[in-house]
Protein backbone atom coordinates (compact mmCIF):
# COMPACT_ATOMS: atom_id res chain seq x y z
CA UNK A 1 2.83 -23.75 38.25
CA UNK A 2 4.48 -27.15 37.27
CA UNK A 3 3.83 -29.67 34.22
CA UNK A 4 2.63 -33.14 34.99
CA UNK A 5 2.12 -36.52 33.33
CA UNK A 6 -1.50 -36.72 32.45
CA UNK A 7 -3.37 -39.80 34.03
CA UNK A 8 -7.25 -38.30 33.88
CA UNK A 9 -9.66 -39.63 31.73
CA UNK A 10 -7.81 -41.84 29.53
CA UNK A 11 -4.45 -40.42 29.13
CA UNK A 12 -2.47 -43.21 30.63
CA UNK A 13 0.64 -41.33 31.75
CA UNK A 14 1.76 -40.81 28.06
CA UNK A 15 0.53 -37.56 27.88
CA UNK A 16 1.93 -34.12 29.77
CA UNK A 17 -0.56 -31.19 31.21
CA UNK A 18 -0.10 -27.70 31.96
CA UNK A 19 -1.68 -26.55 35.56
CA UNK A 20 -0.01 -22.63 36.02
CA UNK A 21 -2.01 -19.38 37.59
CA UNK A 22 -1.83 -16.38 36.33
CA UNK A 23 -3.48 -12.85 36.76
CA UNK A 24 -6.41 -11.45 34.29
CA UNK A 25 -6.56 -8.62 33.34
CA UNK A 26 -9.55 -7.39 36.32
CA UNK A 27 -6.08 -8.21 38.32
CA UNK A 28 -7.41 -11.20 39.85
CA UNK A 29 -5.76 -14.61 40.38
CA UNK A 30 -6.82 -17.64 37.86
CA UNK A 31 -5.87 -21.28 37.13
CA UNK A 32 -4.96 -22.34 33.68
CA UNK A 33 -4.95 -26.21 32.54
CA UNK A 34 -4.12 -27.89 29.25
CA UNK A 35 -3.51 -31.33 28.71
CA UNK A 36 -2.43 -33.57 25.05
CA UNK A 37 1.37 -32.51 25.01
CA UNK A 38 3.08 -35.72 23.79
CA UNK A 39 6.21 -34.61 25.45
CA UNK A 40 7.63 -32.70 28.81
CA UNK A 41 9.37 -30.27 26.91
CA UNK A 42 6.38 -29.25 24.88
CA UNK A 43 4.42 -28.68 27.70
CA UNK A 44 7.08 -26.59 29.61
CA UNK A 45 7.70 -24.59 26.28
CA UNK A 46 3.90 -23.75 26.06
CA UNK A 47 3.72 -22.65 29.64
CA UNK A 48 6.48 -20.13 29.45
CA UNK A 49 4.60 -18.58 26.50
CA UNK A 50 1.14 -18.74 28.01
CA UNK A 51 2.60 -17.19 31.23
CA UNK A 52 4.83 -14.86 29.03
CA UNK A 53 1.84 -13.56 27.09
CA UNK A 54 0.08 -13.12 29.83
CA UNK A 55 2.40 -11.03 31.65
CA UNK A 56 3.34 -9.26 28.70
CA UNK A 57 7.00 -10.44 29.04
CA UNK A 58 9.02 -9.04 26.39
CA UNK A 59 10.97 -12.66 26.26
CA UNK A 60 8.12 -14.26 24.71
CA UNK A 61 8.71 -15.88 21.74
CA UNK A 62 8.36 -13.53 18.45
CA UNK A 63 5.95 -15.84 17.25
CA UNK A 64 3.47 -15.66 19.97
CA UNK A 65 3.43 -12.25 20.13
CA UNK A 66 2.80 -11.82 16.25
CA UNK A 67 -0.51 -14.17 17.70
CA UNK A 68 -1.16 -11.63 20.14
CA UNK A 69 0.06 -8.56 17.73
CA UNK A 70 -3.33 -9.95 15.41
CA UNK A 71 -5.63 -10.37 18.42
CA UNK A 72 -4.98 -6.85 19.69
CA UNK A 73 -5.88 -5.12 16.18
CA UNK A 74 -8.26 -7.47 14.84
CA UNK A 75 -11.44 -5.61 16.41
CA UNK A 76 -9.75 -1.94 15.83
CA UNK A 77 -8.86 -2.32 11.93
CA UNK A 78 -11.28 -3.72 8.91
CA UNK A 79 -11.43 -7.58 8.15
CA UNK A 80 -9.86 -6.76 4.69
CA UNK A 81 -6.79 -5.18 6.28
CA UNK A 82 -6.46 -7.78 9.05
CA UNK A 83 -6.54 -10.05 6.11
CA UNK A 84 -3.59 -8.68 4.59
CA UNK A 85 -1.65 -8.41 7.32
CA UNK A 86 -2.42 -12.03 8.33
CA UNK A 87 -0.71 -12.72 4.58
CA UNK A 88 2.38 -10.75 4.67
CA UNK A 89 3.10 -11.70 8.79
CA UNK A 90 2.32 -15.39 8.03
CA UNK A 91 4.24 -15.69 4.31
CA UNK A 92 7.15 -13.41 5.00
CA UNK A 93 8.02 -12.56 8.82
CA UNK A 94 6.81 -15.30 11.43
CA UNK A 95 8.63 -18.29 9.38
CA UNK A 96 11.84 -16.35 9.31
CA UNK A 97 11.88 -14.77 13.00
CA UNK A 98 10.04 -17.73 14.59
CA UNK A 99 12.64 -19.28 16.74
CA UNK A 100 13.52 -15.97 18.19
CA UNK A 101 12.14 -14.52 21.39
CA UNK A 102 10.91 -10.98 20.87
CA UNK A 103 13.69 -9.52 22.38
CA UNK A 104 16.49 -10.95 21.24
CA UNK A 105 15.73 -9.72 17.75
CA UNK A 106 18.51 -6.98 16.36
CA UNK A 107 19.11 -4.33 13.74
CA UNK A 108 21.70 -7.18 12.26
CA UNK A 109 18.83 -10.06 11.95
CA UNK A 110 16.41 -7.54 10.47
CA UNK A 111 19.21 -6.71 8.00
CA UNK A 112 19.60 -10.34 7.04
CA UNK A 113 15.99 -10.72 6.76
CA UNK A 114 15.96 -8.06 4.21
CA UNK A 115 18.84 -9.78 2.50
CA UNK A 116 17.12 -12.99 2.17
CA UNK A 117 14.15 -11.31 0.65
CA UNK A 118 16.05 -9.10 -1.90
CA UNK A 119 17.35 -12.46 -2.90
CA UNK A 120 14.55 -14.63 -3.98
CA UNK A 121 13.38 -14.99 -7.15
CA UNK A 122 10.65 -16.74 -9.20
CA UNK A 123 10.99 -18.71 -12.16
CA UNK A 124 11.34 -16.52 -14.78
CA UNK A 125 14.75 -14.57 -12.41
CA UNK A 126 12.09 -11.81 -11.19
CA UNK A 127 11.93 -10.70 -7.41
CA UNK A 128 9.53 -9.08 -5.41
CA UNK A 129 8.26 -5.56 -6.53
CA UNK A 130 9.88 -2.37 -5.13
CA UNK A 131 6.42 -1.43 -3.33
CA UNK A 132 5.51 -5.15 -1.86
CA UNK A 133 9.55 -5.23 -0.27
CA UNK A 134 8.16 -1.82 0.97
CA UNK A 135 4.85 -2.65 2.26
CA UNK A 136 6.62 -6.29 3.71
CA UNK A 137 9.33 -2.99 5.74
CA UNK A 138 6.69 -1.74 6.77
CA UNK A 139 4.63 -4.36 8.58
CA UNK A 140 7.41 -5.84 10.35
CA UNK A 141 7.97 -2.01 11.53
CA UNK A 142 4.23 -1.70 12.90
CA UNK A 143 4.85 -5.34 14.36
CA UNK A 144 7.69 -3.79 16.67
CA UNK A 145 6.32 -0.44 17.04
CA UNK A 146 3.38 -2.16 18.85
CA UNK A 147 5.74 -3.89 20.66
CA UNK A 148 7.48 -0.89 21.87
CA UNK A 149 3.95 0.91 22.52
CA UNK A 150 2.14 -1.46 24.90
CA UNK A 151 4.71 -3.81 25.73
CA UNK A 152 7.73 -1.80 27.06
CA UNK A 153 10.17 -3.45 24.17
CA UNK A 154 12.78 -0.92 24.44
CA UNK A 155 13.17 0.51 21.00
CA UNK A 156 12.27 -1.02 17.97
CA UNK A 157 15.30 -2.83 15.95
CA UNK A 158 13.58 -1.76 12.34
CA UNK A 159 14.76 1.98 12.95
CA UNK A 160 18.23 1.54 12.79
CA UNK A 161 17.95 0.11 9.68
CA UNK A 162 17.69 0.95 5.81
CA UNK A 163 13.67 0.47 4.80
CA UNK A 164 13.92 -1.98 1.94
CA UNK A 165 11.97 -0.93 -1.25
CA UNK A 166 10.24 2.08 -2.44
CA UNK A 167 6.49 3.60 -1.42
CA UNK A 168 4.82 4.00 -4.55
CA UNK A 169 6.44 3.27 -8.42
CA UNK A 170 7.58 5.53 -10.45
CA UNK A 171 6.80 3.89 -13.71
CA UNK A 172 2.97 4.89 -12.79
CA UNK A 173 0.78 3.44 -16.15
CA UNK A 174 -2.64 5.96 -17.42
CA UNK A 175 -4.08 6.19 -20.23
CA UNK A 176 -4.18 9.84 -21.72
CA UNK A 177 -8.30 11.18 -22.26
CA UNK A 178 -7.65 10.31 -25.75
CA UNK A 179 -6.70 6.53 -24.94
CA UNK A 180 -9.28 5.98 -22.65
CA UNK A 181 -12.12 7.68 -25.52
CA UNK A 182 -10.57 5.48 -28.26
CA UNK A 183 -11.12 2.23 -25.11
CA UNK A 184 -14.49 3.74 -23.98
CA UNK A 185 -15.67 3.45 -27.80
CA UNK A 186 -14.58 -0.19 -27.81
CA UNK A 187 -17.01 -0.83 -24.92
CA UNK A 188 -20.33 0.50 -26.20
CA UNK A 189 -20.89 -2.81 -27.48
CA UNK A 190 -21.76 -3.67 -23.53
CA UNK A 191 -23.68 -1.18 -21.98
CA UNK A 192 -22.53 -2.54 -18.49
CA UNK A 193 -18.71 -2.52 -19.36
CA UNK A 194 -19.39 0.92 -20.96
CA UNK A 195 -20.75 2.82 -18.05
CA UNK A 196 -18.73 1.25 -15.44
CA UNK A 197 -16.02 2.44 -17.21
CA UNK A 198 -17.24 6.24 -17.81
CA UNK A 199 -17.83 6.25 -13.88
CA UNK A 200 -14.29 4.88 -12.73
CA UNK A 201 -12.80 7.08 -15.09
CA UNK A 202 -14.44 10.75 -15.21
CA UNK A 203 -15.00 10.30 -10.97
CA UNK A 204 -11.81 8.93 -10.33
CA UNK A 205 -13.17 5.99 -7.84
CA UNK A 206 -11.86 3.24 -6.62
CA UNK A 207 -13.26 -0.10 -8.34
CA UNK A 208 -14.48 -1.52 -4.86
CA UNK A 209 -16.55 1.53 -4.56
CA UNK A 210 -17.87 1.43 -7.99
CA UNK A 211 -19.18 -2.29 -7.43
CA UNK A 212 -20.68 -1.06 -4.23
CA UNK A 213 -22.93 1.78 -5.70
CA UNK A 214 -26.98 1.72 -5.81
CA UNK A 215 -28.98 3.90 -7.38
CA UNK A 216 -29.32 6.00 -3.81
CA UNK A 217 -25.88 6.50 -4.26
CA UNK A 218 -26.54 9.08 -7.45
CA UNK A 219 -28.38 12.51 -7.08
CA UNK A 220 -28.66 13.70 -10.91
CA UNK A 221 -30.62 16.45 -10.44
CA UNK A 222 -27.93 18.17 -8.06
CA UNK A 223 -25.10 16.06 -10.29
CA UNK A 224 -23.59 13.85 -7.41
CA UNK A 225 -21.92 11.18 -6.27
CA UNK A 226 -22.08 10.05 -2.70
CA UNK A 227 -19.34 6.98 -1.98
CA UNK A 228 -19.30 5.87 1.66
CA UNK A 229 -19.04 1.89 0.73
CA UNK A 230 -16.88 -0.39 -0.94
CA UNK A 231 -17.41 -4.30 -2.40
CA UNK A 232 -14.24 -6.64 -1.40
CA UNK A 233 -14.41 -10.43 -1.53
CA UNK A 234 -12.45 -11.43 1.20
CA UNK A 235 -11.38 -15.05 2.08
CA UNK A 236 -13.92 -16.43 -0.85
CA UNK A 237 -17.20 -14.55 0.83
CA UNK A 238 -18.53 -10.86 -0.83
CA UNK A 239 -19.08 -8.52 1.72
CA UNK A 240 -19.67 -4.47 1.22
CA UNK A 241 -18.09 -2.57 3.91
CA UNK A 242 -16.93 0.90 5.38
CA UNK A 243 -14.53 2.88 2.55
CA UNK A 244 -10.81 1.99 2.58
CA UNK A 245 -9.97 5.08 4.66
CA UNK A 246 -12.19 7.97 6.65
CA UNK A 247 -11.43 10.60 3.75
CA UNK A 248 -12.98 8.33 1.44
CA UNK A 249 -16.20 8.98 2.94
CA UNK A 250 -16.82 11.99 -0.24
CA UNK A 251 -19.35 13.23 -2.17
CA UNK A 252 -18.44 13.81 -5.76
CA UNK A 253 -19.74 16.34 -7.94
CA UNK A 254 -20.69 15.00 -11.73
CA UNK A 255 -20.30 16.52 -15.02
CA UNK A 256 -23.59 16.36 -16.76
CA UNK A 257 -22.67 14.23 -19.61
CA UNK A 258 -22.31 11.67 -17.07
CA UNK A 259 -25.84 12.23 -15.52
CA UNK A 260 -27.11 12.06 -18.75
CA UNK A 261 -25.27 8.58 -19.42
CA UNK A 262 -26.63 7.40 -16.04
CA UNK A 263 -29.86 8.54 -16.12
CA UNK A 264 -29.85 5.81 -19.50
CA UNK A 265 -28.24 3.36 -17.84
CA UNK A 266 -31.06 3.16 -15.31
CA UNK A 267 -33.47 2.98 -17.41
CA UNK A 268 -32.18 0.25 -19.10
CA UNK A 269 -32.16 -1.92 -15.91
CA UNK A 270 -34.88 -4.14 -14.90
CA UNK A 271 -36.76 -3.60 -11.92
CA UNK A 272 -34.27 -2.45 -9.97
CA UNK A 273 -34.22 -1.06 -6.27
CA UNK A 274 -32.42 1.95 -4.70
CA UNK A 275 -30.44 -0.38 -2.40
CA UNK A 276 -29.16 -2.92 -5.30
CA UNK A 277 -25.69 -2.76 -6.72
CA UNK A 278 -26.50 -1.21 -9.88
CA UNK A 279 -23.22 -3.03 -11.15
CA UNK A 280 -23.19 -6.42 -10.52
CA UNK A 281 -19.95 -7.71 -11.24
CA UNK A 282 -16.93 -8.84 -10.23
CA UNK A 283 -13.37 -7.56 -10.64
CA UNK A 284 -12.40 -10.19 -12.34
CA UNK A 285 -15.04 -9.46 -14.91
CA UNK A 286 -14.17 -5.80 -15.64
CA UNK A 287 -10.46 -7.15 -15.99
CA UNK A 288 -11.80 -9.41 -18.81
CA UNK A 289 -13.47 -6.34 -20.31
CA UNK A 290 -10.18 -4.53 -20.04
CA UNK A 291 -8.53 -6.91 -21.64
CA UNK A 292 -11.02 -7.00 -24.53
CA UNK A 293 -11.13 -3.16 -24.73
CA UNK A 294 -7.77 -2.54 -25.14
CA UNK A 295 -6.96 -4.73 -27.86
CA UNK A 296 -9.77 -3.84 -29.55
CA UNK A 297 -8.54 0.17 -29.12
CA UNK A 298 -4.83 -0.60 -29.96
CA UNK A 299 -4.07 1.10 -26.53
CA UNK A 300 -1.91 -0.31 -23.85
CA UNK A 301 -3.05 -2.37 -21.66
CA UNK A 302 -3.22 -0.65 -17.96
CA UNK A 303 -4.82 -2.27 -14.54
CA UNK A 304 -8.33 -1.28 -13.24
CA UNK A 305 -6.41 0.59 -10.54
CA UNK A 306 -4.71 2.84 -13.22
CA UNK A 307 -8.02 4.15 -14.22
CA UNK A 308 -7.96 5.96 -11.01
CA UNK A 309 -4.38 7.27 -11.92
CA UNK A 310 -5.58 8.26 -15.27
CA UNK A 311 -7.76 10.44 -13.60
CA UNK A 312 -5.93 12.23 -11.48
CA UNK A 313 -3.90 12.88 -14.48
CA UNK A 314 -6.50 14.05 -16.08
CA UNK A 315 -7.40 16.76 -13.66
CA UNK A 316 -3.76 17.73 -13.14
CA UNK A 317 -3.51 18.68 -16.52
CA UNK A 318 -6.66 20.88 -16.48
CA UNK A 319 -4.85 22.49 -13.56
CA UNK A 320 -6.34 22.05 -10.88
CA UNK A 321 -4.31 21.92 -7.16
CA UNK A 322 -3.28 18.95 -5.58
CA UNK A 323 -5.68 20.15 -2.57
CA UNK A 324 -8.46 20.22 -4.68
CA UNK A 325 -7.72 16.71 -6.56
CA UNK A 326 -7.22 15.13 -3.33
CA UNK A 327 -10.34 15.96 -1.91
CA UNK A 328 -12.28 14.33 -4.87
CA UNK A 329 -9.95 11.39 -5.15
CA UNK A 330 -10.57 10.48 -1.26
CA UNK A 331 -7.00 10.77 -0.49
CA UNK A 332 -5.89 10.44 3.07
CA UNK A 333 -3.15 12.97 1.67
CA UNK A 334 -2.08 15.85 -0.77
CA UNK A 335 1.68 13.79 -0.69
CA UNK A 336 -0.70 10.54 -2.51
CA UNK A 337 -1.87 13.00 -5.33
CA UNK A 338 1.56 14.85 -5.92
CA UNK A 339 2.94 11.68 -6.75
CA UNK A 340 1.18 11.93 -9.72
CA UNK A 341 2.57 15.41 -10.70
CA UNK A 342 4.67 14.23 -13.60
CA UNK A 343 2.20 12.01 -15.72
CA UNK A 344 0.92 15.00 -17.83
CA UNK A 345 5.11 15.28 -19.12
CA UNK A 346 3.16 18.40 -22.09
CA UNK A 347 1.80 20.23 -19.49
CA UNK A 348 5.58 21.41 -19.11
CA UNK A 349 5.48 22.02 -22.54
CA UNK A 350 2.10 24.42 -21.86
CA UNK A 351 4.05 26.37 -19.34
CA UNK A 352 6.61 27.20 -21.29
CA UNK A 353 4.96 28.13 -24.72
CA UNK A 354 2.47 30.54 -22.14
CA UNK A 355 5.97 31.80 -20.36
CA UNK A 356 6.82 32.47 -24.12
CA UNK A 357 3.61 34.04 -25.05
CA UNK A 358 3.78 36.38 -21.95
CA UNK A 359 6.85 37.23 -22.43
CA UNK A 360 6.20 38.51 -26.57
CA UNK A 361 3.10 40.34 -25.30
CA UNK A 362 5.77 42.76 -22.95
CA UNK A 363 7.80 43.25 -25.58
CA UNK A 364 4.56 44.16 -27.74
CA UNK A 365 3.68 46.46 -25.28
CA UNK A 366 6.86 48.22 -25.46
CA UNK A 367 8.90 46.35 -22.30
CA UNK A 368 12.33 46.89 -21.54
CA UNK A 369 14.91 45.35 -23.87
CA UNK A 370 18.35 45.22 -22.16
CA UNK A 371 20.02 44.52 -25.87
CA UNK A 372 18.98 47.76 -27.32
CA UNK A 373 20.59 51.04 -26.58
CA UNK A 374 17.75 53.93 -24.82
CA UNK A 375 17.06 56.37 -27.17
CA UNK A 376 18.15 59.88 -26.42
């Protein structure tokens, strides 16, 4: 291995090249040459982190194993979620970690690196959101947990630490069933709006799956609901893919008002297919129509995404078990939907008035009364 000034084809000896070996993964022996470095230390710095990489030498540089972190999942996890990652490892971890080796990195500079985020703020004084600090914890954990997995880094430095942030917020927005009636009247005056709408909120979906259904999608005669697609946009380019997660792979069962509503809706539609997305929109549209609809309704304004809360809500307060919730909402698991436990606050309300109610019907039926004296 050695670096050398670069006098082939036009380089003139003011360019440095890299000419190492190294062994592949079929364990055999290979050369590796690349030339353009404007300086000697540039080129010796790349070779220790192509020959570093390649022998999965834990004193490679954090940032080239981020590189290699991304090249190892991007074929095992979907484009959308490589995506995201690529966002949060690129904006928040690789600039702040760069100039360390992988290694190196302690519990002390992962507690500064929380620091430093806790203490940024926009223009207006806010910071980042409880559940993005969470979900930017959380990365940097898998980050060193595949570290620790597949390339014998001793123990990763994000465990000895506080996690920053919280998993999900408390202050969780829905709309109540008489909210989203009052909105849902607002919307007749687009038939589109108006049964996307009735579908993301009596099924509970998620709005990529809604904007991926077709008419094959819908059985009304047996009243379901198959979802095993959603719509994403990703990088500027629409694509419909595999569901978010494996559970979301459902079939839903439909109440018939909805068939009814549906069977209309298709009706109304011009020529179309089985295969066609039967609502052709974007997410930026139905936003719009939120917008709209909730002004028009005098109801607070909640995001697409709360729909799906509002929902779940919905069915909690009809009683039904987080088991059985889950499985419709496509959880991954019953923890998700008993986050959502306290949005229906009445339904305490409910328990106690029946508590009450049972309680007067023992005494009607002659109960025990500890305050009264047994008659001789």
């Amino acid at each position: 291995m050695a670096v050398y000034r670069d006098k082939w084809n036009g380089y003139n000896g003011n360019s440095w090249r890299v000419s190492c070996y190294y062994i592949n993964w079929k364990g055999e022996r290979k050369k590796h040459e690349k030339r353009g470095f404007p300086t000697k230390k540039e080129a010796a710095a790349y070779e220790r982190e192509f020959l570093a990489k390649k022998k999965k030498d834990i004193n490679m540089g954090f940032s080239t194993f981020l590189d290699i972190y991304l090249d190892d999942l991007g074929v095992q996890i979907k484009k959308s979620t490589l995506v995201s990652k690529e966002s949060v490892i690129n904006t928040h971890i690789r600039p702040y970690f760069e100039n360390k080796s992988l290694s190196e990195i302690s519990a002390i500079d992962i507690l500064q690196w929380q620091n430093a985020l806790l203490a940024l703020r926009d223009d207006q004084g806010k910071g980042y959101s409880q559940t993005y600090l969470r979900s930017m914890q959380n990365q940097l954990g898998a980050v060193f947990n595949h570290a620790v997995k597949y390339y014998d880094l001793p123990k990763n430095p994000c465990k000895t630490t506080k996690k920053m942030g919280k998993s999900i917020k408390k202050d969780i927005l829905f709309w109540t069933k008489d909210e989203y009636l009052k909105f849902s009247e607002a919307m007749k005056s687009k038939p589109l709006s108006y049964y996307a709408f009735q579908v993301l909120y009596w099924t509970g979906i998620r709005c990529g799956e809604l904007l991926a259904l077709t008419k094959a999608d819908f059985d009304l005669e047996k009243r379901t609901l198959r979802i095993n697609k959603t719509y994403q946009v990703i990088k500027g380019k629409e694509q419909v893919t595999s569901p978010k997660t494996d559970k979301s792979n459902r079939t839903i069962e439909l109440p018939q008002f909805l068939c009814d509503e549906m069977q209309d809706y298709f009706d109304s539609l011009y020529k179309v297919d089985e295969n066609s997305r039967i609502f052709n929109v974007t997410k930026h549209y139905l936003h719009h129509e939120m917008d709209r609809g909730a002004k028009e309704a005098d109801v607070k304004r909640i995001r697409i995404h709360d729909l799906r809360h509002s929902s779940c809500a919905l069915l909690i307060s009809l009683g039904y078990s987080p088991i059985q919730i889950a499985e419709r909402m496509g959880h991954e698991s019953v923890t998700i939907t008993e986050h959502y436990s306290h949005l229906y606050p009445s339904v305490q309300r409910q328990m106690a008035d029946r508590l009450n109610e049972a309680y007067k019907e023992k005494k009607d039926e002659g109960g025990d009364n500890p305050g009264k004296e047994a008659e001789v």
